[in-house]
C-alpha atoms as a PDB file:
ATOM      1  CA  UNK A   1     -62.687  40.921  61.967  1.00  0.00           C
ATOM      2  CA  UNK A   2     -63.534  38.528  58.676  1.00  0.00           C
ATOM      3  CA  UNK A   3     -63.613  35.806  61.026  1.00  0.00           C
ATOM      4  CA  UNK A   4     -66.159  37.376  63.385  1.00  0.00           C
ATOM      5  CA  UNK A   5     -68.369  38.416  60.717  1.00  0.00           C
ATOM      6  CA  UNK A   6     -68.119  35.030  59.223  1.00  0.00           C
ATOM      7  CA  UNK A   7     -69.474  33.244  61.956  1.00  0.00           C
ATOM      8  CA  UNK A   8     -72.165  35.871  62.512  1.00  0.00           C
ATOM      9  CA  UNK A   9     -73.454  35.555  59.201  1.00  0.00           C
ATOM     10  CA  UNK A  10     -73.187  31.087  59.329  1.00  0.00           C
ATOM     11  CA  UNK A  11     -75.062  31.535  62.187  1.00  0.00           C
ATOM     12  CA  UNK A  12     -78.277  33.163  60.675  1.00  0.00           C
ATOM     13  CA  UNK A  13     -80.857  30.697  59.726  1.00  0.00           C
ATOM     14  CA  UNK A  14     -82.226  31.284  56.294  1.00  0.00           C
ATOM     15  CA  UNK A  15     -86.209  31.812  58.076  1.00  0.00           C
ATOM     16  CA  UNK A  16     -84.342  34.230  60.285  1.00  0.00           C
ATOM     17  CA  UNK A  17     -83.178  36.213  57.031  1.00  0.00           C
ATOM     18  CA  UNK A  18     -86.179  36.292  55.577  1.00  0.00           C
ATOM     19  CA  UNK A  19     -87.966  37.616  58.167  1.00  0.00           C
ATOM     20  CA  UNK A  20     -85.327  40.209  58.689  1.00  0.00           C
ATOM     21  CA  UNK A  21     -85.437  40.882  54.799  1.00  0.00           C
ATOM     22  CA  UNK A  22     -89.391  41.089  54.495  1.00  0.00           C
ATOM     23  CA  UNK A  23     -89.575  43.649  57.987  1.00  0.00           C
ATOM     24  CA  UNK A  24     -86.887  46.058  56.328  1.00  0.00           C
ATOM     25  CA  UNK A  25     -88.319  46.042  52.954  1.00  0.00           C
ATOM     26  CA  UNK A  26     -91.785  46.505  54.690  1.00  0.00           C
ATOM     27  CA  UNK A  27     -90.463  49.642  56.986  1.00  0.00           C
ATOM     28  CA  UNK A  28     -88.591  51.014  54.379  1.00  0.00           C
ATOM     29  CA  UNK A  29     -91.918  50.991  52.061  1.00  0.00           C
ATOM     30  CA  UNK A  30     -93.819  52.699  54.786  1.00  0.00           C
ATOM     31  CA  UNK A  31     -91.294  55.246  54.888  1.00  0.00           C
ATOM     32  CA  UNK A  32     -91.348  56.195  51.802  1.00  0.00           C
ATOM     33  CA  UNK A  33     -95.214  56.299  51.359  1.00  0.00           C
ATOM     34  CA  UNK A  34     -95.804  58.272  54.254  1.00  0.00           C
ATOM     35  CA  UNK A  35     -93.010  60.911  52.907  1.00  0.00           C
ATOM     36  CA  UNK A  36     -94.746  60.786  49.582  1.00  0.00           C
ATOM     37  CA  UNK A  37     -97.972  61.603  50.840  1.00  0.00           C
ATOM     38  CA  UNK A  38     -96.819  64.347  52.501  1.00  0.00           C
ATOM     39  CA  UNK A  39     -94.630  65.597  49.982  1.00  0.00           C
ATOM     40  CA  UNK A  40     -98.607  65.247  47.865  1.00  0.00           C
ATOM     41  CA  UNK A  41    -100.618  66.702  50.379  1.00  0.00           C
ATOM     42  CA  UNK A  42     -97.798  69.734  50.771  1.00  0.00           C
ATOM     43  CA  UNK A  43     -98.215  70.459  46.697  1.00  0.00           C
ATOM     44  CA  UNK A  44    -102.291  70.734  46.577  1.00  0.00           C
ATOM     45  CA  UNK A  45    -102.748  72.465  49.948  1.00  0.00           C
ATOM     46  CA  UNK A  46    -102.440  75.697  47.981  1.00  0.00           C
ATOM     47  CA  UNK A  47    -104.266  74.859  45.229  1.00  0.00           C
ATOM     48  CA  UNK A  48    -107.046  73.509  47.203  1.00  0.00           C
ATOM     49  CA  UNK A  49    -106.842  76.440  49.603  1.00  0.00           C
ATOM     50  CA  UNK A  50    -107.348  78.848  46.616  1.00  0.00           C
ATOM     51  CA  UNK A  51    -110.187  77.330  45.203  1.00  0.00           C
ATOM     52  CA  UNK A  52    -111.834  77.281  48.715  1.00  0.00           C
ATOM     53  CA  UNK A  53    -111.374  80.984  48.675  1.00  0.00           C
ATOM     54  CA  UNK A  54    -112.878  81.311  45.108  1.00  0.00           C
ATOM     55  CA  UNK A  55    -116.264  78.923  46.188  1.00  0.00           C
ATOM     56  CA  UNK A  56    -116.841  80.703  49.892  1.00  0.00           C
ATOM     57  CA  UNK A  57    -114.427  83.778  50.624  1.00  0.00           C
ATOM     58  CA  UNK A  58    -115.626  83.718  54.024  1.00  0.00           C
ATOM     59  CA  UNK A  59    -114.658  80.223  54.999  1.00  0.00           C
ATOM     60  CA  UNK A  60    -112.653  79.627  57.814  1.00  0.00           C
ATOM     61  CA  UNK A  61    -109.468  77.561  57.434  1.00  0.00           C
ATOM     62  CA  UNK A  62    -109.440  74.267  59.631  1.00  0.00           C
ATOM     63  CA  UNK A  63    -106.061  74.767  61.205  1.00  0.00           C
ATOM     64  CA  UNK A  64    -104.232  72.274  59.519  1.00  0.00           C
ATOM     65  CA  UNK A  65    -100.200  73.177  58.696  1.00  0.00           C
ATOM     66  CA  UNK A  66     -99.636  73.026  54.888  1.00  0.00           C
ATOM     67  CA  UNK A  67     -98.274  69.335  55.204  1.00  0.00           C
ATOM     68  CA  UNK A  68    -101.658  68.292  56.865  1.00  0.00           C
ATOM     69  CA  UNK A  69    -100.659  67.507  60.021  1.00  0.00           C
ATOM     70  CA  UNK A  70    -101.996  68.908  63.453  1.00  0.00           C
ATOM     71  CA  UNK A  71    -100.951  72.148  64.355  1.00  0.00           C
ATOM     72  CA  UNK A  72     -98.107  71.848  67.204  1.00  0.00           C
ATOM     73  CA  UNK A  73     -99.939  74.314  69.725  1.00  0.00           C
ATOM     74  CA  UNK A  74    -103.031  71.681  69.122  1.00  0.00           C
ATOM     75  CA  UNK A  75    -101.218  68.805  70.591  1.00  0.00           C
ATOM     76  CA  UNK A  76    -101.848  67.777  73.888  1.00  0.00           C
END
């Protein structure tokens, strides 16, 4: 098994690795963002839903689920 993965990793060329290297650490980034923009969007959505209520009582809500995504009945 040490000798297989030997030869696997000799046989990567170092502008093959950094390609490899810069498209995980890209993915992984966008990952992350998008979860952290959720996890943001998830925290204010009641605080900005309350102070819609406060400025117009009689608004109606746009439909949107608390983590701001489409509603899953609203997807075609």
């Amino acid at each position: 098994m040490a000798q297989l993965g030997m030869s696997f990793v000799s046989s990567i060329r170092v502008p093959d690795a950094v390609l490899v290297l810069f498209g995980g650490s890209a993915g992984t980034l966008a990952f992350r963002e998008r979860n952290l923009r959720r996890k943001k969007i998830a925290d204010m959505s009641d605080y900005i839903h309350r102070l819609e209520t406060i400025i117009d009582a009689n608004r109606t809500s746009s439909g949107l689920t608390q983590h701001g995504t489409t509603r899953p009945e609203d997807k075609i």
